[in-house]
C-alpha atoms as a PDB file:
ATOM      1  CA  UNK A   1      92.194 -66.793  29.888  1.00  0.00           C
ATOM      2  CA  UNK A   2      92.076 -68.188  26.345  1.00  0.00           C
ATOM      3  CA  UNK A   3      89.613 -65.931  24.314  1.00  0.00           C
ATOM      4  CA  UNK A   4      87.747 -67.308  21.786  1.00  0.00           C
ATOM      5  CA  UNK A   5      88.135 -66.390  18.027  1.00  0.00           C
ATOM      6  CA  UNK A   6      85.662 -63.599  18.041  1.00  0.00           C
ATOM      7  CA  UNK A   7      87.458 -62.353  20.733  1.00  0.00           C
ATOM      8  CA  UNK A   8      85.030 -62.724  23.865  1.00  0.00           C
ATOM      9  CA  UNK A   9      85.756 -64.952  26.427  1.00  0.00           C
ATOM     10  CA  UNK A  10      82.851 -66.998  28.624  1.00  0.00           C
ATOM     11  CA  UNK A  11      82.258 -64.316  30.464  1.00  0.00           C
ATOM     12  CA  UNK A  12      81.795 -61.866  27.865  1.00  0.00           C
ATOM     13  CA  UNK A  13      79.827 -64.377  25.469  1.00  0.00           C
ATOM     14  CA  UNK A  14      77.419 -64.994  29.008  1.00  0.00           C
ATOM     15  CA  UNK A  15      76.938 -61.576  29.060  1.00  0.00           C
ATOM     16  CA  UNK A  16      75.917 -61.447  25.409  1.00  0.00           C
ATOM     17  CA  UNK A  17      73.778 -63.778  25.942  1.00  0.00           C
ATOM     18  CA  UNK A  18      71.470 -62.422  29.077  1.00  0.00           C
ATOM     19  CA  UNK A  19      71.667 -58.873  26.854  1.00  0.00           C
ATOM     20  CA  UNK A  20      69.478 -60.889  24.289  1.00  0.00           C
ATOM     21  CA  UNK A  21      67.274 -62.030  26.942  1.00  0.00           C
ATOM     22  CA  UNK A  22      66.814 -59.067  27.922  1.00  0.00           C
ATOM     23  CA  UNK A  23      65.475 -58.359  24.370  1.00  0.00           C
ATOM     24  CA  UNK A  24      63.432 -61.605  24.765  1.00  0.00           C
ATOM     25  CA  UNK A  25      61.631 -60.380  27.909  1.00  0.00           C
ATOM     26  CA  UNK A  26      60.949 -57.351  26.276  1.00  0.00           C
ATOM     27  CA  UNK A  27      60.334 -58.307  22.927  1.00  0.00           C
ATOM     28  CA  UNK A  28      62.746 -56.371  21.212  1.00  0.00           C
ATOM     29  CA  UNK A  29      64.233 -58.740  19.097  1.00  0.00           C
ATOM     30  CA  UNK A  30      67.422 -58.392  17.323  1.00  0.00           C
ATOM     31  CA  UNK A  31      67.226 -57.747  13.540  1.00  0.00           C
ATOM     32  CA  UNK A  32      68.942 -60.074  11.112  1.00  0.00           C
ATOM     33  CA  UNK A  33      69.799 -60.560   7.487  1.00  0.00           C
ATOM     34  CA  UNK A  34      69.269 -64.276   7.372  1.00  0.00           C
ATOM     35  CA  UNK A  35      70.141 -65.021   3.826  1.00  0.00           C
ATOM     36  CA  UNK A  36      73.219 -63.248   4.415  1.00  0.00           C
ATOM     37  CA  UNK A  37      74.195 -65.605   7.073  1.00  0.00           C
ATOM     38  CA  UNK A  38      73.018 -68.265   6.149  1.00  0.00           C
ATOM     39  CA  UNK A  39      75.250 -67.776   3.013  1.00  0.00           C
ATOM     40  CA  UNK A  40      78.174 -66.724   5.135  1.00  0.00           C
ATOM     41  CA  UNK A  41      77.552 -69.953   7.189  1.00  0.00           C
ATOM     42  CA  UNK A  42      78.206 -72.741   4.594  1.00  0.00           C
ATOM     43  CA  UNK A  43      81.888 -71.777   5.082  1.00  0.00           C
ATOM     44  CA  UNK A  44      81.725 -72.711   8.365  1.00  0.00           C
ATOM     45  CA  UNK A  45      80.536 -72.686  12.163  1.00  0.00           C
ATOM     46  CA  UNK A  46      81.921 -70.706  14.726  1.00  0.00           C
ATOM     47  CA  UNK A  47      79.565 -71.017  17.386  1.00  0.00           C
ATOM     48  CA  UNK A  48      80.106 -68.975  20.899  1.00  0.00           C
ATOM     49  CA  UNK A  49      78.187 -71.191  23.326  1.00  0.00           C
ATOM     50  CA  UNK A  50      77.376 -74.756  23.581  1.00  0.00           C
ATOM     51  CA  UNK A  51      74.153 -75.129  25.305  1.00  0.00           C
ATOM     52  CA  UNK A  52      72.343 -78.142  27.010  1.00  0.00           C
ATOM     53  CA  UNK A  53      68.617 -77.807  27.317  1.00  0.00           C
ATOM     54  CA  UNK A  54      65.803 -79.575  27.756  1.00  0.00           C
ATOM     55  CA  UNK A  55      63.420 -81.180  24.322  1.00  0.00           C
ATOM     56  CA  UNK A  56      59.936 -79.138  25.989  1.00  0.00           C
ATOM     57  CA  UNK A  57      58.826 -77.215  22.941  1.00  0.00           C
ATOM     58  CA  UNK A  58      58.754 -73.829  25.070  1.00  0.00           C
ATOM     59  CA  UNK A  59      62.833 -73.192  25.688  1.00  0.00           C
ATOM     60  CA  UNK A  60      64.443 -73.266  22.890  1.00  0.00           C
ATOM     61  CA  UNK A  61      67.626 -71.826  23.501  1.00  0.00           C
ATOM     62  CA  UNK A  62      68.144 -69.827  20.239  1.00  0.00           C
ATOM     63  CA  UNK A  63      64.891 -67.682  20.359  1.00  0.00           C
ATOM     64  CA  UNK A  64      65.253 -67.317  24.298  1.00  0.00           C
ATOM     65  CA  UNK A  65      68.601 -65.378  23.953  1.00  0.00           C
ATOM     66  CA  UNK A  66      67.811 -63.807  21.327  1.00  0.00           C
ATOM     67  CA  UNK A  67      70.427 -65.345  18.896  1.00  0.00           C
ATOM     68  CA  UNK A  68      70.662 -66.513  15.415  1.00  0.00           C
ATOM     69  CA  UNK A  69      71.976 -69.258  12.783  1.00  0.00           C
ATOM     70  CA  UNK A  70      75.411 -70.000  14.054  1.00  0.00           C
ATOM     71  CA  UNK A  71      76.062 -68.365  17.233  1.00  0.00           C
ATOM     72  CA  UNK A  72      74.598 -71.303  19.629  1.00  0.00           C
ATOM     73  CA  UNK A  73      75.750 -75.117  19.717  1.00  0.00           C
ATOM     74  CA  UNK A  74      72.834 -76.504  20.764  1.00  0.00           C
ATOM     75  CA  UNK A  75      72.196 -79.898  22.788  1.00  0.00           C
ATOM     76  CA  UNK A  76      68.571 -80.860  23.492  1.00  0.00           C
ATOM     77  CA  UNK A  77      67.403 -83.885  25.827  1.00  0.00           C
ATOM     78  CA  UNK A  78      63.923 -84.363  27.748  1.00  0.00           C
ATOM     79  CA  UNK A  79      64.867 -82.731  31.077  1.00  0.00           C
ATOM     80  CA  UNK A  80      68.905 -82.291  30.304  1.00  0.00           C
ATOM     81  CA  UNK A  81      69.161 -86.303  30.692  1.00  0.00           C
ATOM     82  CA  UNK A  82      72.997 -87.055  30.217  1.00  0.00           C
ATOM     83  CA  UNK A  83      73.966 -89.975  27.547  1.00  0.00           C
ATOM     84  CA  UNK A  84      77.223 -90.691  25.834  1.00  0.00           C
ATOM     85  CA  UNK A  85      75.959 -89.079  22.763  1.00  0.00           C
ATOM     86  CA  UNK A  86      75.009 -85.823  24.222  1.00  0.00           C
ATOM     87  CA  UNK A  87      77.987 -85.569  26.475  1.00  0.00           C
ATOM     88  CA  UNK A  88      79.834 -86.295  23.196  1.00  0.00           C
ATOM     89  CA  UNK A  89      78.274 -83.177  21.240  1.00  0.00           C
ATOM     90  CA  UNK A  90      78.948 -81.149  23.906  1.00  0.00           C
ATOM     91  CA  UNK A  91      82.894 -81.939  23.466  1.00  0.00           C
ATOM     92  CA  UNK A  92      82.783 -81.751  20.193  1.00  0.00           C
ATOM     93  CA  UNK A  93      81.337 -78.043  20.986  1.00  0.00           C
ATOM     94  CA  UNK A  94      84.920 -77.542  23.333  1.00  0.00           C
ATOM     95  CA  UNK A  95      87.556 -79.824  21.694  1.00  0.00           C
ATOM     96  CA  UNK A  96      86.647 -78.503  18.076  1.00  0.00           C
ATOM     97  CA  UNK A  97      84.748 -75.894  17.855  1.00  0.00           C
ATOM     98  CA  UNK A  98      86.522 -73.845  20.699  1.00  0.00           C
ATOM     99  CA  UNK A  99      83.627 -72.460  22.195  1.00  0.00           C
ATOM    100  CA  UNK A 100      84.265 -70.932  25.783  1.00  0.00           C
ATOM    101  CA  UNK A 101      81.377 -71.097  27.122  1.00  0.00           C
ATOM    102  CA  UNK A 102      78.565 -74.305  27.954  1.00  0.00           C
ATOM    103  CA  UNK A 103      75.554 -73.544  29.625  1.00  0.00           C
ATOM    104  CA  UNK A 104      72.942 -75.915  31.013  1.00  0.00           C
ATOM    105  CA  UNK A 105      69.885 -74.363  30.930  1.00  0.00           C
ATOM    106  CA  UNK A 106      66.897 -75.857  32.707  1.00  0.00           C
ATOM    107  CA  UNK A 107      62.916 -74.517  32.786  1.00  0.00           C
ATOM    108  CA  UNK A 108      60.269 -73.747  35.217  1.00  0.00           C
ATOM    109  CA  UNK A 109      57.546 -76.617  35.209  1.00  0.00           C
ATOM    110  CA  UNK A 110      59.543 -78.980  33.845  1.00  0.00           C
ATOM    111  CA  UNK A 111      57.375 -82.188  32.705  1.00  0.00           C
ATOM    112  CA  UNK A 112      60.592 -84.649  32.923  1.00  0.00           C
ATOM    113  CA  UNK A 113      61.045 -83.371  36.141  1.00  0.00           C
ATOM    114  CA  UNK A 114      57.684 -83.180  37.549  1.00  0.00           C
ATOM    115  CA  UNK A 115      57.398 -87.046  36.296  1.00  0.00           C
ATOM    116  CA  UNK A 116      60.738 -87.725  38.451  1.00  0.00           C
ATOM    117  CA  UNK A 117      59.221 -86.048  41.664  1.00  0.00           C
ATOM    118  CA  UNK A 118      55.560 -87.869  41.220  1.00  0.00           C
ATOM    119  CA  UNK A 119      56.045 -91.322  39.459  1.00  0.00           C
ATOM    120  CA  UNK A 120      59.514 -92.104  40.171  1.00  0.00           C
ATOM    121  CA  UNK A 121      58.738 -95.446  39.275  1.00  0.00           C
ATOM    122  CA  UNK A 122      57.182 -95.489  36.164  1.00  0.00           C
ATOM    123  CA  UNK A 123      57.336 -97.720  33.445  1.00  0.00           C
ATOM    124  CA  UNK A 124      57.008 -96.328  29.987  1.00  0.00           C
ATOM    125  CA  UNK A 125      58.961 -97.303  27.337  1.00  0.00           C
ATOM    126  CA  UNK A 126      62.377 -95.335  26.977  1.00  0.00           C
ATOM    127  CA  UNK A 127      61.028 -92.357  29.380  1.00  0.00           C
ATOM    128  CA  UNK A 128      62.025 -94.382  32.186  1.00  0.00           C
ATOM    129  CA  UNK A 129      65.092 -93.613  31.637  1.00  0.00           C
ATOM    130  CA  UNK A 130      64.743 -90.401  31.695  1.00  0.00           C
ATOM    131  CA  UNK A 131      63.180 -90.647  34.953  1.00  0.00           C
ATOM    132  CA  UNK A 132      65.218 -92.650  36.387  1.00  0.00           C
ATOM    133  CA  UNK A 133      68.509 -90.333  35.909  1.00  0.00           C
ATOM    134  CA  UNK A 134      66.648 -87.557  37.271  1.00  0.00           C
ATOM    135  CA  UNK A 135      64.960 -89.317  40.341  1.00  0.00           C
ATOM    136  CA  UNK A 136      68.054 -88.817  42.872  1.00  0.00           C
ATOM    137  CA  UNK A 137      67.119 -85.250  42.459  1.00  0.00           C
ATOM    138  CA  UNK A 138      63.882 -85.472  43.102  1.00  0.00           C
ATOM    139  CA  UNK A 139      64.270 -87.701  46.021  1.00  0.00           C
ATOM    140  CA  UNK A 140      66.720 -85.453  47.542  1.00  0.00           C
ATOM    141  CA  UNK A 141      64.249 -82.040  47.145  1.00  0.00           C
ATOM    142  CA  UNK A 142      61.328 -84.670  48.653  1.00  0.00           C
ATOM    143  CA  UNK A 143      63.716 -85.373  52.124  1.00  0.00           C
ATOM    144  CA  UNK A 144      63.217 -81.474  52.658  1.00  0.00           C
ATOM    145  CA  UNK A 145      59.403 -81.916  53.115  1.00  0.00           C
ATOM    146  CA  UNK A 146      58.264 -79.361  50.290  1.00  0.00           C
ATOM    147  CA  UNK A 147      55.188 -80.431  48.444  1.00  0.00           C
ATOM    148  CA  UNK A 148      53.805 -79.694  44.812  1.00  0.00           C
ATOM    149  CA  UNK A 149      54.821 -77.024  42.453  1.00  0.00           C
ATOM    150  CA  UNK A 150      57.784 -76.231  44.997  1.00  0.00           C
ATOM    151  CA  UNK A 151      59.182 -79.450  45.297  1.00  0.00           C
ATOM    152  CA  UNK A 152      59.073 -79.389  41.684  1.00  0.00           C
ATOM    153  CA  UNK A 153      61.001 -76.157  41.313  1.00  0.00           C
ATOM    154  CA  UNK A 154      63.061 -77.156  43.950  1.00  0.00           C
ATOM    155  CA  UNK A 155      63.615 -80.974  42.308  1.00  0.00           C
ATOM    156  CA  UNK A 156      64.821 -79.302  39.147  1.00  0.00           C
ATOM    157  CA  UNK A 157      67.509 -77.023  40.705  1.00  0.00           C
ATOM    158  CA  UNK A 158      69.243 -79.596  42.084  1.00  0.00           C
ATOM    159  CA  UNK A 159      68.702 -82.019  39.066  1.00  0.00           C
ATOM    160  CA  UNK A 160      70.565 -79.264  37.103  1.00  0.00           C
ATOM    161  CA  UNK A 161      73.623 -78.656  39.423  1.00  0.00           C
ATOM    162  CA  UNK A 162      73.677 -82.567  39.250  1.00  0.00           C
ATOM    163  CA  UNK A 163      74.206 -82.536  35.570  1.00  0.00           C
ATOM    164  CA  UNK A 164      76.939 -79.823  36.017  1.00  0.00           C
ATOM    165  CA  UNK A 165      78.922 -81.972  38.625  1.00  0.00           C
ATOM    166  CA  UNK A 166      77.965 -84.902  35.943  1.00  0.00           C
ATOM    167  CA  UNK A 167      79.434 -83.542  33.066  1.00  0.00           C
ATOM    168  CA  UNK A 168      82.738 -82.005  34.981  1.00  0.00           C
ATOM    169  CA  UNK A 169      83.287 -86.120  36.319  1.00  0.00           C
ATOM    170  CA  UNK A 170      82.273 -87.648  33.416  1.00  0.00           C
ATOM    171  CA  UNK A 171      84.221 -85.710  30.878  1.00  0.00           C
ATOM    172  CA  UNK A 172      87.983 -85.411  30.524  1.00  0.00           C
ATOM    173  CA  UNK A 173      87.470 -82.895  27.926  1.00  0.00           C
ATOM    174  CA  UNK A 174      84.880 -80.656  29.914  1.00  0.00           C
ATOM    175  CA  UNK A 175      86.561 -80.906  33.133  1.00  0.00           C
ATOM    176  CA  UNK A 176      90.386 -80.530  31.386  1.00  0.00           C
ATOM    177  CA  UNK A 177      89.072 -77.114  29.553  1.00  0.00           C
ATOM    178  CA  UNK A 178      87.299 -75.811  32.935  1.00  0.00           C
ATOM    179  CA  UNK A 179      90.574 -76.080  35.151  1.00  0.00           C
ATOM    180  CA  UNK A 180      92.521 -74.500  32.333  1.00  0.00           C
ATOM    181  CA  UNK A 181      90.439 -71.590  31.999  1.00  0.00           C
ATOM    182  CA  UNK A 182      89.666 -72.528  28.673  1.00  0.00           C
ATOM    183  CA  UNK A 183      85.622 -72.801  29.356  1.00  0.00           C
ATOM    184  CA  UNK A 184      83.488 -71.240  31.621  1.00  0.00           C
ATOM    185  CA  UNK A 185      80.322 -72.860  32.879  1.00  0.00           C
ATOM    186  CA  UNK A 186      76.851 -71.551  33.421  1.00  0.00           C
ATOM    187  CA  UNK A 187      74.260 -73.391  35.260  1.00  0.00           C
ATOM    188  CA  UNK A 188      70.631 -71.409  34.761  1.00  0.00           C
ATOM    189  CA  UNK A 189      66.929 -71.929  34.739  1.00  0.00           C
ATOM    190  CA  UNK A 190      64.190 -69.931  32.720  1.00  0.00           C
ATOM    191  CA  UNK A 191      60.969 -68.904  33.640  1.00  0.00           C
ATOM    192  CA  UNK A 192      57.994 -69.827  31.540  1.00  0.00           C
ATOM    193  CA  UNK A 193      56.039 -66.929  32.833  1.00  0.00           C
ATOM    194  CA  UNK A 194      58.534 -64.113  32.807  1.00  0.00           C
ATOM    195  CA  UNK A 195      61.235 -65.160  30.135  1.00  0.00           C
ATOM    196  CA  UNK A 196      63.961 -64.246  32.162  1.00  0.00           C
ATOM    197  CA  UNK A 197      66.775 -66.732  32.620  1.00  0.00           C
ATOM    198  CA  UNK A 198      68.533 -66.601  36.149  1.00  0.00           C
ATOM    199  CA  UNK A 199      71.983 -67.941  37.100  1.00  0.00           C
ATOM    200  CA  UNK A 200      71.761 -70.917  39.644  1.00  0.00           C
ATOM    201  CA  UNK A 201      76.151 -70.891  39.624  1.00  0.00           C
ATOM    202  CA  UNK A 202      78.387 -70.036  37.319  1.00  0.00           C
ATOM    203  CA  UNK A 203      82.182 -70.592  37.359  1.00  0.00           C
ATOM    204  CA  UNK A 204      82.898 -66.922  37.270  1.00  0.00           C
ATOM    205  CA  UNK A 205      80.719 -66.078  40.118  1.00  0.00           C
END
């Protein structure tokens, strides 16, 4: 296993990571000396995650593990919607920033999704798109014959595991580093209510 320049592989950095939630559930955040490293910063980035996760004002990524300036690469899209231009920030993230770990980090109640499992057919502008690429998840959740808030919840675990298996066929670089053992990949979902972040797979599991 390659270990990453701070010396933690993905493992390591994933367990880093659900420590600070931890601290995030509880509210005991982390102190920080943020003109320190923000000073310390303009030398540089050495990030030890790449996340994906979705636009919705209540997740962001940063605050939920209780990180701070530099430690997360962060990639935000309305429900985790792929796009050459987010799949390319996330390998910049593993081609030159090294980081060995990506995680793709969905939410509970997830308004992209719910639109996907209700109006799969809407036409609004640009958000159809968005609905669109997440519809073959919903319609797959609606064949097992779940109904509201469920098939939501439902809808948006398999939406994210589809993103996973998107990423992984989509991208030479992704897929190249996770058969060399250069990456590891997380696939989780957080919970509005209790601010806990659960695993759905991981490579490592």
């Amino acid at each position: 296993m390659t270990h990453h320049s701070k010396g933690m592989d993905g493992r390591q950095v994933w367990q880093k990571l659900i420590t600070g939630n931890m601290r995030f559930v509880q509210g005991l955040f982390q102190g920080r000396n943020l003109l320190d490293l923000r000073s310390t910063l303009t030398k540089g980035q050495e990030p030890e995650a790449a996340v994906l996760c979705c636009s919705d004002s209540r997740v962001p990524a940063e605050i939920i593990f209780d990180q701070s300036l530099g430690d997360l690469f962060v990639v935000r899209t309305a429900g985790l919607v792929l796009e050459p231009t987010s799949i390319g920030s996330l390998e910049y993230a593993v081609a030159h920033l090294h980081v060995p770990l990506l995680v793709i980090k969905g939410h509970e109640s997830c308004g992209a999704v719910t639109a996907a499992v209700h109006h799969p057919d809407t036409d609004e502008g640009h958000i159809t798109a968005i609905v669109k690429q997440i519809a073959p998840a919903a319609a797959q959740a609606r064949s097992t014959g779940k109904t509201g808030a469920e098939l939501v919840e439902l809808a948006t675990c398999q939406h994210l595991k589809s993103v996973a298996a998107a990423l992984r066929q989509e991208s030479r670089i992704i897929s190249e580093a996770l058969e060399q053992g250069r990456l590891e990949l997380v696939v989780a979902k957080y919970q509005l209510h209790s601010g806990k972040v659960d695993v759905l797979k991981a490579t490592f599991m």
